[in-house]
Protein backbone atom coordinates (compact mmCIF):
# COMPACT_ATOMS: atom_id res chain seq x y z
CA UNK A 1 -5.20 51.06 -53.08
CA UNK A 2 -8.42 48.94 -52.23
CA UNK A 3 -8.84 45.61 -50.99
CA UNK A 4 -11.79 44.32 -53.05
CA UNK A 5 -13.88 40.96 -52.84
CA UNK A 6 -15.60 39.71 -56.33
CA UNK A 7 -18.45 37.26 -56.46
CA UNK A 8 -20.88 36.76 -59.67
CA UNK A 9 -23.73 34.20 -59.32
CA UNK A 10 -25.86 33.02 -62.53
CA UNK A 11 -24.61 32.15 -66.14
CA UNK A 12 -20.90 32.28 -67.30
CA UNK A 13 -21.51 35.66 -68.83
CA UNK A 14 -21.52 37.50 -65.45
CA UNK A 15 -18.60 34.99 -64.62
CA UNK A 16 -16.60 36.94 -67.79
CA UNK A 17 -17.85 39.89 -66.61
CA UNK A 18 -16.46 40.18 -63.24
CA UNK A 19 -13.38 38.40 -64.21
CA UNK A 20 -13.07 41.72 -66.69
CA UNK A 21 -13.65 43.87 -63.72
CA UNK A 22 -11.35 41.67 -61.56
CA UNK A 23 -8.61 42.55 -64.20
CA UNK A 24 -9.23 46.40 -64.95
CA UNK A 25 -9.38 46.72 -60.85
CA UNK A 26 -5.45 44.86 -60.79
CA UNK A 27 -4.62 47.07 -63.53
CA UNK A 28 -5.52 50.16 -61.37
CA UNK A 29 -3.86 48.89 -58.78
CA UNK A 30 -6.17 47.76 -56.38
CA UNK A 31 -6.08 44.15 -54.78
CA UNK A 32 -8.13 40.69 -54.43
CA UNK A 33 -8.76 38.77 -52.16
CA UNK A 34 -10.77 35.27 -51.56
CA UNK A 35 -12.86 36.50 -48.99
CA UNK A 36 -15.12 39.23 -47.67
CA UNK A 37 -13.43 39.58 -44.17
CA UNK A 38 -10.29 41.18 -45.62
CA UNK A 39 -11.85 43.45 -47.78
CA UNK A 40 -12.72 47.31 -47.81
CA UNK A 41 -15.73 46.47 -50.83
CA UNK A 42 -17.62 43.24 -51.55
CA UNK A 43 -18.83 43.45 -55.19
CA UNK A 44 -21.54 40.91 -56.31
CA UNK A 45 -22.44 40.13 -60.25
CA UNK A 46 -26.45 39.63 -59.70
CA UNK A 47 -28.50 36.99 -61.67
CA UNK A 48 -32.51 37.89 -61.83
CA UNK A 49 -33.12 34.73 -64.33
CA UNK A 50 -35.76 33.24 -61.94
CA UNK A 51 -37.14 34.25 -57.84
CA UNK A 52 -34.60 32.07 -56.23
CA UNK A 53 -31.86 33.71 -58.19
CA UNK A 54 -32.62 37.01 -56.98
CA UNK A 55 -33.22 35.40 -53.07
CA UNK A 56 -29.42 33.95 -53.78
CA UNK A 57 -28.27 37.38 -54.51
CA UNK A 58 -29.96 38.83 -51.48
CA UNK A 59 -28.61 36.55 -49.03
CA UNK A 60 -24.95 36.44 -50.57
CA UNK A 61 -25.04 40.49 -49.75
CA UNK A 62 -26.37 39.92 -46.41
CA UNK A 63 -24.17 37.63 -45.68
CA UNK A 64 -21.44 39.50 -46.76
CA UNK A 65 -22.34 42.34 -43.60
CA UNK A 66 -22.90 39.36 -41.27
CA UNK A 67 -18.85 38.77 -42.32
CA UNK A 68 -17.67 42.07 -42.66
CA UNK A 69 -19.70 44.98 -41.20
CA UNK A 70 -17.58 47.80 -42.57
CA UNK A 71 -17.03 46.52 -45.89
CA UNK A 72 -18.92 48.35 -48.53
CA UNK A 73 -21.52 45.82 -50.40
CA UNK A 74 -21.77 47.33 -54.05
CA UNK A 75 -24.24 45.22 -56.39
CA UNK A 76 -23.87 44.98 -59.88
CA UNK A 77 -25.48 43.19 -62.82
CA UNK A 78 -29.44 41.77 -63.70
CA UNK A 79 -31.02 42.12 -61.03
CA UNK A 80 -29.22 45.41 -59.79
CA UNK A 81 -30.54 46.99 -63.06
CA UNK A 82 -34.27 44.87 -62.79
CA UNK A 83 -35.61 45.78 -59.12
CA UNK A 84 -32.02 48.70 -57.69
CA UNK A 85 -34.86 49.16 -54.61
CA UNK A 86 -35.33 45.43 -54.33
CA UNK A 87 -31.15 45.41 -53.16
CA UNK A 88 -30.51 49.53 -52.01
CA UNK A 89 -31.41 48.43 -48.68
CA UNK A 90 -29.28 49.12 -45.04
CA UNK A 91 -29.40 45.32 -44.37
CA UNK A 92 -28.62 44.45 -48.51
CA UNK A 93 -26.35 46.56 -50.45
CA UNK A 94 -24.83 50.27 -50.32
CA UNK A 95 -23.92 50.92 -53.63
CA UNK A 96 -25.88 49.85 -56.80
CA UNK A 97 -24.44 50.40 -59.80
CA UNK A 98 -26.12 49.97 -63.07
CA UNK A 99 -23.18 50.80 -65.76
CA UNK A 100 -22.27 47.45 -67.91
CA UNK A 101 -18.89 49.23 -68.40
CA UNK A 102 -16.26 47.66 -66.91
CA UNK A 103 -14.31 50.83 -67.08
CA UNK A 104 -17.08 52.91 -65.67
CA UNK A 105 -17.88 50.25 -62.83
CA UNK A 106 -14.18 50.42 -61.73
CA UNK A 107 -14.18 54.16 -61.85
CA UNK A 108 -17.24 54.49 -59.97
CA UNK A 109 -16.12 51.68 -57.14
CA UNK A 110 -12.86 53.77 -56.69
CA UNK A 111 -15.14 56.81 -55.80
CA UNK A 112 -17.21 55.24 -53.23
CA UNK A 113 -17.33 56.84 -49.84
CA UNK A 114 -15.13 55.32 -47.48
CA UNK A 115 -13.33 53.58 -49.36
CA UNK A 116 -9.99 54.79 -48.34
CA UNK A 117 -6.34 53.08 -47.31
CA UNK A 118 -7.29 49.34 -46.77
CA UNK A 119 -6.99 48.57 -42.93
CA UNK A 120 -3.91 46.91 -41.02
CA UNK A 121 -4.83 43.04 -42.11
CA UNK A 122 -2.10 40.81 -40.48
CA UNK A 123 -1.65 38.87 -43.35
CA UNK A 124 -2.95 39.14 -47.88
CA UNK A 125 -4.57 36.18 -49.24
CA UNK A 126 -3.17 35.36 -52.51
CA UNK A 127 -5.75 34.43 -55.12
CA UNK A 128 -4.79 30.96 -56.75
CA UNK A 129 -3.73 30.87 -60.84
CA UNK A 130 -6.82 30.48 -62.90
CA UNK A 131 -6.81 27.36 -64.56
CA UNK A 132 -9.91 28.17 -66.93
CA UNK A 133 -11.09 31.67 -67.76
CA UNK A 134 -14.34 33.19 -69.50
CA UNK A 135 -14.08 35.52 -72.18
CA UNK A 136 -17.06 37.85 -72.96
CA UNK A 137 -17.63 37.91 -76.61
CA UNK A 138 -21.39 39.18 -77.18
CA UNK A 139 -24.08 40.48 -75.10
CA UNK A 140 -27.82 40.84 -75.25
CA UNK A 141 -30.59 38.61 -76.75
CA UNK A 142 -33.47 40.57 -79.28
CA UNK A 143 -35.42 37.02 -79.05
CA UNK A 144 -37.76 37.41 -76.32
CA UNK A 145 -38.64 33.93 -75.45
CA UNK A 146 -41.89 34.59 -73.39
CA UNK A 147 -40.29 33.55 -70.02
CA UNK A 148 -37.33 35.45 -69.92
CA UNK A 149 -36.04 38.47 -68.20
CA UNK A 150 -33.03 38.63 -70.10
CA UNK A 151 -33.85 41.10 -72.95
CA UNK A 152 -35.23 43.51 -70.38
CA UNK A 153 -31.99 43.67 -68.40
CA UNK A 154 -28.95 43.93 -70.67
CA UNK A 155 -28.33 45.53 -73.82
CA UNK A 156 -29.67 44.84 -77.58
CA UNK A 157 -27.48 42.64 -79.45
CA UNK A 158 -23.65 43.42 -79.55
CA UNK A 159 -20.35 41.69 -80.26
CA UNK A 160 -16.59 42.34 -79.27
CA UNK A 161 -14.50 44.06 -81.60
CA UNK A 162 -12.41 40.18 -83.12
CA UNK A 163 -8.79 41.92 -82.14
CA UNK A 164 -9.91 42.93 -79.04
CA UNK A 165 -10.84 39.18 -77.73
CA UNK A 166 -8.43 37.66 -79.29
CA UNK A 167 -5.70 39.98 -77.20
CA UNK A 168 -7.60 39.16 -74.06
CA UNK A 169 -7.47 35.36 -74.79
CA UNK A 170 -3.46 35.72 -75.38
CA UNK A 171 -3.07 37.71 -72.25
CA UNK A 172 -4.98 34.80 -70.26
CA UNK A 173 -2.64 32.58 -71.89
CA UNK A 174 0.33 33.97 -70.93
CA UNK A 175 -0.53 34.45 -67.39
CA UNK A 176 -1.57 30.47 -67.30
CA UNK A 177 -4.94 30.20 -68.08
CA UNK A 178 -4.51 26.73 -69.63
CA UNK A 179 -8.91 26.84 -70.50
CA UNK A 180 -10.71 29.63 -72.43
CA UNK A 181 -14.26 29.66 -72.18
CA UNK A 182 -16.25 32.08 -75.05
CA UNK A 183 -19.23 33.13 -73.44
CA UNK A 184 -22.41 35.88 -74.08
CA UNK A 185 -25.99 35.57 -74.10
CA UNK A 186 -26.46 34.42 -77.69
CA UNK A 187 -22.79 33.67 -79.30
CA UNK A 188 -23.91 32.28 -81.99
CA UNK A 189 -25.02 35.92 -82.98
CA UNK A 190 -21.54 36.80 -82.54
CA UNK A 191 -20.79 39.52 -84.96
CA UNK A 192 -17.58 41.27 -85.27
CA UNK A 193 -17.71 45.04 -85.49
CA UNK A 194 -14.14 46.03 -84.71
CA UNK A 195 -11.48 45.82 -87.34
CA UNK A 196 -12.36 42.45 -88.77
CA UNK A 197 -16.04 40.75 -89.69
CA UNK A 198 -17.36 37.47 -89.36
CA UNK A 199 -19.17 34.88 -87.15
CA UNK A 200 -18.80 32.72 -84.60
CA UNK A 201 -17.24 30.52 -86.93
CA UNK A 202 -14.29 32.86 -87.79
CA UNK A 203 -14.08 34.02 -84.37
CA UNK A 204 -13.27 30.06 -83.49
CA UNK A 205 -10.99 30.01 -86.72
CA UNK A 206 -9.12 32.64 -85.70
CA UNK A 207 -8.65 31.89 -81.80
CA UNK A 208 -7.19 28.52 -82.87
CA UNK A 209 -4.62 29.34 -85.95
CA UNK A 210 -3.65 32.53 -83.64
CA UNK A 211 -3.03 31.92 -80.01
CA UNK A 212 -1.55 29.15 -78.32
CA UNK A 213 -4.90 27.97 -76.56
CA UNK A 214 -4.79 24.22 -74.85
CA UNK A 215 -8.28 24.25 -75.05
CA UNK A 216 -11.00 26.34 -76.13
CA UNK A 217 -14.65 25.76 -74.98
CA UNK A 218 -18.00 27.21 -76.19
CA UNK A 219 -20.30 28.21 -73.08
CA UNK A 220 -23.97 27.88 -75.21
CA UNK A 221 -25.26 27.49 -78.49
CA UNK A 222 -28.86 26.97 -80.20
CA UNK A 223 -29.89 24.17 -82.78
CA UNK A 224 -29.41 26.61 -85.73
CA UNK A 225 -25.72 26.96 -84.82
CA UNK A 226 -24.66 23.57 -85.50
CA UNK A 227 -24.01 24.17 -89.55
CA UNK A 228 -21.67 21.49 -90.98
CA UNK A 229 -19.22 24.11 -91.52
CA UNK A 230 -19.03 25.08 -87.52
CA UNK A 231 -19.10 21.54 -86.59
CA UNK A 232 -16.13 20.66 -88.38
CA UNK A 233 -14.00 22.99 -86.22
CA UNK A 234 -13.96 20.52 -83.74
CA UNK A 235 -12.00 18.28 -85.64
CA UNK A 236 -9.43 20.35 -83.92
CA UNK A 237 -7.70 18.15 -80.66
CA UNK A 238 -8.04 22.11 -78.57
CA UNK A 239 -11.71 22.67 -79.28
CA UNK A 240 -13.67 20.86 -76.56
CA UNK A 241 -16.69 18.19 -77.58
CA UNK A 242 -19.26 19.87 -75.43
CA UNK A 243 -22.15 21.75 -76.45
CA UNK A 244 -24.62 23.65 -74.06
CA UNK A 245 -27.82 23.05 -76.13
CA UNK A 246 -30.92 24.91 -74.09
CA UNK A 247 -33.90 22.66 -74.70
CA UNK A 248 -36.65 24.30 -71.86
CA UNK A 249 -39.09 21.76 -72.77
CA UNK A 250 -39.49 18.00 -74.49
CA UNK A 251 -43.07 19.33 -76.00
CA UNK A 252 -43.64 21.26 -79.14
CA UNK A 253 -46.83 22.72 -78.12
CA UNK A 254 -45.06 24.29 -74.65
CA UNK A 255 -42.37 25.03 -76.95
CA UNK A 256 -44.16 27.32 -78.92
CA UNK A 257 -45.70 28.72 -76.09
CA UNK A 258 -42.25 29.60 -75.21
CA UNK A 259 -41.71 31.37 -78.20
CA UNK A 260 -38.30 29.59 -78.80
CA UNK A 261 -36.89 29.43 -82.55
CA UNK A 262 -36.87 25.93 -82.91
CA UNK A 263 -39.20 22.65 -83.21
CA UNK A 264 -38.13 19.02 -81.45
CA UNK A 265 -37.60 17.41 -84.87
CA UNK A 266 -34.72 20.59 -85.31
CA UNK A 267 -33.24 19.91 -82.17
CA UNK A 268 -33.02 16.14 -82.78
CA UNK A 269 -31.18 16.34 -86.32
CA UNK A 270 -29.40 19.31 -84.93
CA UNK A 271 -27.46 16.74 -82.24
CA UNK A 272 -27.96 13.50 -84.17
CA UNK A 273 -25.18 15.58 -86.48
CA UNK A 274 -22.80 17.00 -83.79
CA UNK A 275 -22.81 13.43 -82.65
CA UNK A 276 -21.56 11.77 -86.06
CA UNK A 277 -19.05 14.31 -86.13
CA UNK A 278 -17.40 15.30 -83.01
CA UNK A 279 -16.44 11.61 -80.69
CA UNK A 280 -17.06 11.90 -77.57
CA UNK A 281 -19.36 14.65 -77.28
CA UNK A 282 -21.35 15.70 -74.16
CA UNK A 283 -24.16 17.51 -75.33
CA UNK A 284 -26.29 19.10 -71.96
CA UNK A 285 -28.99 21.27 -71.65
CA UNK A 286 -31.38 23.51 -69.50
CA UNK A 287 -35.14 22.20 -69.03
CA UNK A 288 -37.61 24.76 -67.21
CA UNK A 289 -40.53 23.08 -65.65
CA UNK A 290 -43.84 24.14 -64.70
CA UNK A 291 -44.15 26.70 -67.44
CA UNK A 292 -47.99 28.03 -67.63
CA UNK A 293 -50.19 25.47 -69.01
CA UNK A 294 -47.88 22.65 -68.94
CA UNK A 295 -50.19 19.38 -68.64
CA UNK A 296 -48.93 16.63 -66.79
CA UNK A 297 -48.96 15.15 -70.72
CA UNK A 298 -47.08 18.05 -71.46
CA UNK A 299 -44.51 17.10 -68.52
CA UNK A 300 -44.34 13.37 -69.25
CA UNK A 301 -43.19 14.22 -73.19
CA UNK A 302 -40.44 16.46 -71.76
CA UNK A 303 -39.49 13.36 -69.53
CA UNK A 304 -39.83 10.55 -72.39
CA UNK A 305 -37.80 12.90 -74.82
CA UNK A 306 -34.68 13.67 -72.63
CA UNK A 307 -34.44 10.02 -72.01
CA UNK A 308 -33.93 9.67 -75.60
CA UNK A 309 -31.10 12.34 -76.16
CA UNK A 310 -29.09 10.89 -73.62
CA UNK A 311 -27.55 14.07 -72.18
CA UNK A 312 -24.34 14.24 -70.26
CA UNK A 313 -26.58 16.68 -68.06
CA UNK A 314 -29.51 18.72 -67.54
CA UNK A 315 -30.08 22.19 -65.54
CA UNK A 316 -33.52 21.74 -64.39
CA UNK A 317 -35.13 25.47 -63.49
CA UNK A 318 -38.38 26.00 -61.79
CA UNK A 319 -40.81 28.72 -64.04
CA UNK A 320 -40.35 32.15 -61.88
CA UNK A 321 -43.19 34.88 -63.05
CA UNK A 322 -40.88 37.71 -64.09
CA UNK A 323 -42.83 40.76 -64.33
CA UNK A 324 -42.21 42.24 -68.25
CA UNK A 325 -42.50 39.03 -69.59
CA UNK A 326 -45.44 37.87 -72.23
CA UNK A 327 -45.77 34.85 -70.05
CA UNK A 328 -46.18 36.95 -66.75
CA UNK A 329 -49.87 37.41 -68.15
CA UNK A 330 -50.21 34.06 -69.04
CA UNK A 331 -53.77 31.70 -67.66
CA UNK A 332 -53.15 28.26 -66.08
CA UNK A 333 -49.87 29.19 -63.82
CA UNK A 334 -49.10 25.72 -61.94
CA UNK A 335 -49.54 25.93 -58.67
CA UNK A 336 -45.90 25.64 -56.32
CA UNK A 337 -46.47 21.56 -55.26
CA UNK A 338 -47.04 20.61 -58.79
CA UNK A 339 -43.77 22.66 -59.83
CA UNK A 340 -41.85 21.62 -57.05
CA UNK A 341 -42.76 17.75 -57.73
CA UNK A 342 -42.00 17.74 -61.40
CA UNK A 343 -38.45 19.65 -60.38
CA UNK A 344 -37.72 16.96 -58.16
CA UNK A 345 -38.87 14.09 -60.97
CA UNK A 346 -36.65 16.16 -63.51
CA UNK A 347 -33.51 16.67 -61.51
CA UNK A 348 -34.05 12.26 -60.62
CA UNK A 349 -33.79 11.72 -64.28
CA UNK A 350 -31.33 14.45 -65.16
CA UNK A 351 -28.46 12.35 -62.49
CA UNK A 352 -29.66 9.23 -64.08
CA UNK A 353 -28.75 10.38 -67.28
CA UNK A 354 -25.38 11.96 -66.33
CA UNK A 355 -24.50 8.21 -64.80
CA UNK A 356 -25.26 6.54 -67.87
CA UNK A 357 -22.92 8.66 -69.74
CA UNK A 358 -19.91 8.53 -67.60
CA UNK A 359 -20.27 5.01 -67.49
CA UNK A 360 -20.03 4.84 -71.25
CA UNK A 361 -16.19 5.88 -70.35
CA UNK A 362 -14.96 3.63 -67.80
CA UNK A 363 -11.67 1.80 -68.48
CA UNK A 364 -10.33 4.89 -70.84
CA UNK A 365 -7.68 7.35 -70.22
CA UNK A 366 -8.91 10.73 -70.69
CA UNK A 367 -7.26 14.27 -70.59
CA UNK A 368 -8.09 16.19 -67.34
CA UNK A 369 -7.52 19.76 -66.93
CA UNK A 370 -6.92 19.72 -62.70
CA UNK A 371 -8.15 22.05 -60.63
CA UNK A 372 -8.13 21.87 -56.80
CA UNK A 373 -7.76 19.52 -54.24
CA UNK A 374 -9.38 19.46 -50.88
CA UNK A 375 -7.55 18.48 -47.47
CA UNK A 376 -7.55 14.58 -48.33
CA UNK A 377 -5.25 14.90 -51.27
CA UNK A 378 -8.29 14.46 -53.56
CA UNK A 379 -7.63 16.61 -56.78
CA UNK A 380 -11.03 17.18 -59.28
CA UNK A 381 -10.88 18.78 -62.79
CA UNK A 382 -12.63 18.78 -65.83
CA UNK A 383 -12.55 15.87 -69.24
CA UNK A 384 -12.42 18.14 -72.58
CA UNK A 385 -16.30 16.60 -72.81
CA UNK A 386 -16.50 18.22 -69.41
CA UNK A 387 -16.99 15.56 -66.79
CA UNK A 388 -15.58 16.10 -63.43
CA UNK A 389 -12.84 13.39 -62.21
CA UNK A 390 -11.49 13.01 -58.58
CA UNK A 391 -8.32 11.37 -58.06
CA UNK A 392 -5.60 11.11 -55.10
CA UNK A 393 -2.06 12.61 -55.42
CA UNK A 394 0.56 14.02 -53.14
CA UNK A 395 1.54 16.25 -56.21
CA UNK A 396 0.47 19.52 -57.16
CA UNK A 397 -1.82 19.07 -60.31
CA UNK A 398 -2.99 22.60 -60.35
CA UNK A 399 -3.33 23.80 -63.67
CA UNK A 400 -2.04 20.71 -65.41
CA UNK A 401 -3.22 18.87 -68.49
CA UNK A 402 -2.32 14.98 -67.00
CA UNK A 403 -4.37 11.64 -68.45
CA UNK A 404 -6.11 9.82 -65.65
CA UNK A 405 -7.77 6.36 -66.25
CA UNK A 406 -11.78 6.75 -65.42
CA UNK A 407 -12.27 3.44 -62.83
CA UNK A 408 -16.04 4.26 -61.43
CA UNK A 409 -18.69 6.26 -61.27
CA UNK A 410 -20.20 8.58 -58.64
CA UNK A 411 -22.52 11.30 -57.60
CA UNK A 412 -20.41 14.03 -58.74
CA UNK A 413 -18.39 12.72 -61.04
CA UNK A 414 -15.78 9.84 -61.69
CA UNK A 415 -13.44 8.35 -59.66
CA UNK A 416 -9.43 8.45 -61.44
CA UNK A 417 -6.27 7.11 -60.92
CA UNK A 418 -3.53 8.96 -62.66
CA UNK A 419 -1.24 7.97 -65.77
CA UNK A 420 1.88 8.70 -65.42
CA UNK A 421 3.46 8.23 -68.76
CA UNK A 422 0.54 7.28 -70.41
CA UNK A 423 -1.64 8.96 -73.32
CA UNK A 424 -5.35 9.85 -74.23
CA UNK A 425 -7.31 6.94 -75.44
C-alpha cells in the first residue's frame, strides 16, 4: 500500500479524471491523503491551455519537493503529453506519464521506483465526503479553433459507453455525492458507443429517470446545443439552470478569426431561448483577450456585447501562443501591456456583471448545496444557478441540501442566513 497525493489544475475534465484515478487507486488499495507531506507520490493532472497554465503546473510540482523531498512527483495530463522535457526535470517532476488510461496510469504509479511500504506517519488524514463529483463522459475536440492546444493533446472524439456512466454516477450516489457534474471537452458531441446510442440528450434522460441524483449539472456546452428538445430537460427541479456557454470574443470578425462554429446573432438567440425556458438561469462564459489582430474596436465590441448578455460570470484568459496552433503563425500579435490592460478592463466588467446578477436575488430563499466552513463558523456552497453563499452556523452543513435566504451581496458571493423550516422560493 501507497500513500498518494492527487492534484489536477485546469478545466473540470482533468478534475473527472483524477477523481477516476483517485477511485481505481482506493480500489487497489492504496490511500489518500490531503496533502503532499504525508505522501510516498504526489500526482498532478497538468493543464497546457495557455503559458501561465503550464507556469502553474511547474510551480505546484516544485512546490510539492519544497514540501516533501522524498515523495515521488509523477505528472500527468496536457501538458505532460505537450512539452514531457518541459516537466522531466530533477527540480520538476520524476515520473511523466503520458497514458490517458486510468487503469494504465494506476498500474504504472504502482511500479514506480521507490515506491515501497509508506513511512511511519504519526497520524492518516482522512479525506472529507465529496459533496459534488465530476463524471467524465467524452473526450477530445476535432474542431480546431485556431488558438487552441486542445486537439493536439488528447484524443479524437470519443464518448463513454451510456451503462458505464450511468453505474459510476449511482456509485457516487451511494457513497454521498449529493452533486454530479457531466463533464468532457465537447459533451454536446456526446455519443454513446457502449450498449446503448444516443446524445447528450438521452444521456440526461436517462441519468434522471434512472438514478436517484439531487442534482445534476452540465460542465459546458456550445450555442448549437441548446435545441428546444434539450432545453426542456430542465424543466426537471434536479437539473441545474446553469449553462457554461464559451463566447472568446464579443466580435464576429475576431470570431471568425478564431475559427469558432458560431456567429454573435447564434449565440444571442441561442440564450435569449434558454432564458424563456429555464427561470433562473445563470448563463457564464470564457472571453480570451488579446487574440492576434484584435483592434482596440475589436476589444470595445467584446466589452459593449457582454454588457448586454448579462452573465452570471465571465473567465477572462489572456491569448498564450501555443506552438501547433494556426494562430501561432498569425501577424499583428498584441504586445504584453496592451493584453495585460484589456485583461484587467475585462475581469472589472466581468465582477460587475456577476454583482448585478446576484443582486437580482436578494430577499429569496434559495437551495444551497453546503460545502465547507472555515474556522469562523462561516459555511459556503453552491445555488442550483451556481452562486456561492456564505452563511454562519454552529451545525455541520456538509453535504446538505438546506434553503438559506440571500440578504447581500459581496465579492465572492452572497451573504445567507439559514431557513430552518422554510422552502425554495
Amino acid at each position: 500500500m501507497a500513500r498518494f497525493a492527487l492534484e489536477s489544475l485546469g478545466c473540470k475534465l482533468n478534475q473527472a479524471e483524477i477523481e477516476a484515478l483517485s477511485r481505481e487507486l482506493v480500489r487497489r488499495g492504496h490511500e489518500l491523503v490531503d496533502t503532499v507531506e504525508c505522501a510516498d507520490a504526489y500526482v498532478l493532472n497538468t493543464c497546457t491551455v495557455t503559458h501561465v497554465a503550464d507556469r502553474k503546473s511547474r510551480h505546484a510540482l516544485r512546490m510539492a519537493r519544497g514540501k516533501n523531498p522524498c515523495a515521488i512527483r509523477v505528472a500527468l495530463g496536457c501538458y505532460a503529453r505537450r512539452a514531457p522535457g518541459d516537466l522531466l526535470r530533477p527540480d520538476i517532476a520524476d515520473r511523466i506519464l503520458t497514458s490517458r488510461e486510468v487503469t494504465e496510469i494506476a498500474g504504472a504509479l504502482e511500479n514506480a521506483d521507490n515506491l515501497g511500504q509508506p513511512a511511519d506517519f504519526s497520524s492518516t488524514i482522512s479525506r472529507p465526503a465529496r459533496t459534488r463529483s465530476f463524471i467524465k463522459v467524452q473526450d477530445g475536440c476535432t474542431s480546431f479553433c485556431s488558438f487552441c492546444i486542445v486537439p493536439h493533446v488528447r484524443i479524437p472524439e470519443s464518448s463513454r459507453p451510456m451503462d458505464v456512466v450511468l453505474q459510476e454516477i449511482k456509485t457516487g450516489i451511494d457513497s454521498g455525492v449529493r452533486e454530479i457534474v457531466l463533464t468532457g471537452t465537447r459533451i454536446g458531441n456526446y455519443r454513446s458507443n457502449g450498449l446503448q446510442s444516443g446524445d447528450l440528450a438521452a444521456l440526461v434522460r436517462s441519468v434522471l429517470r434512472s438514478t436517484r441524483v439531487p442534482r445534476l449539472r452540465l460542465s459546458s456546452l456550445g450555442p448549437h446545443d441548446l435545441s428546444t428538445g434539450m432545453l426542456k430537460l430542465w424543466a426537471e427541479h434536479c437539473l441545474c439552470p446553469h449553462l457554461h456557454l464559451p463566447l472568446q470574443s464579443g466580435s464576429d470578425s475576431i470570431l471568425r478569426r478564431m475559427n469558432r462554429p458560431y456567429s454573435l446573432s447564434e449565440y444571442v438567440r441561442s440564450v435569449e431561448r434558454a432564458r424563456q425556458m429555464i427561470p433562473d438561469l445563470a448563463v457564464t462564459t470564457d472571453i480570451l483577450v488579446g487574440f492576434p489582430g484584435e483592434t482596440e474596436k475589436d476589444f470595445e465590441e467584446s466589452c459593449d456585447f457582454c454588457t448586454r448578455m448579462g452573465f452570471a460570470g465571465i473567465h477572462v484568459f489572456t491569448f498564450s501562443p501555443r506552438a501547433g496552433t494556426t494562430a501561432y503563425l498569425f501577424p499583428d500579435q498584441i504586445d504584453e501591456r496592451i493584453k495585460k490592460e484589456r485583461s484587467i478592463r475585462m475581469l472589472s466588467l466581468s465582477a460587475q456583471s456577476a454583482r448585478d446578477f446576484r443582486h437580482r436575488f436578494i430577499g429569496r430563499n434559495m437551495e444551497v448545496l453546503w460545502e465547507k466552513k472555515d474556522g469562523r463558523n462561516i459555511w459556503n456552497g453552491l445555488t442550483r444557478n451556481y452562486m456561492r453563499v456564505f452563511a454562519e452556523s454552529d451545525e455541520d452543513l456538509s453535504g446538505r441540501l438546506l434553503p438559506a435566504r440571500l440578504m447581500a451581496v459581496h465579492s465572492q458571493g452572497l451573504v445567507g442566513q439559514l431557513v430552518h423550516g422554510g422552502g425554495n422560493g
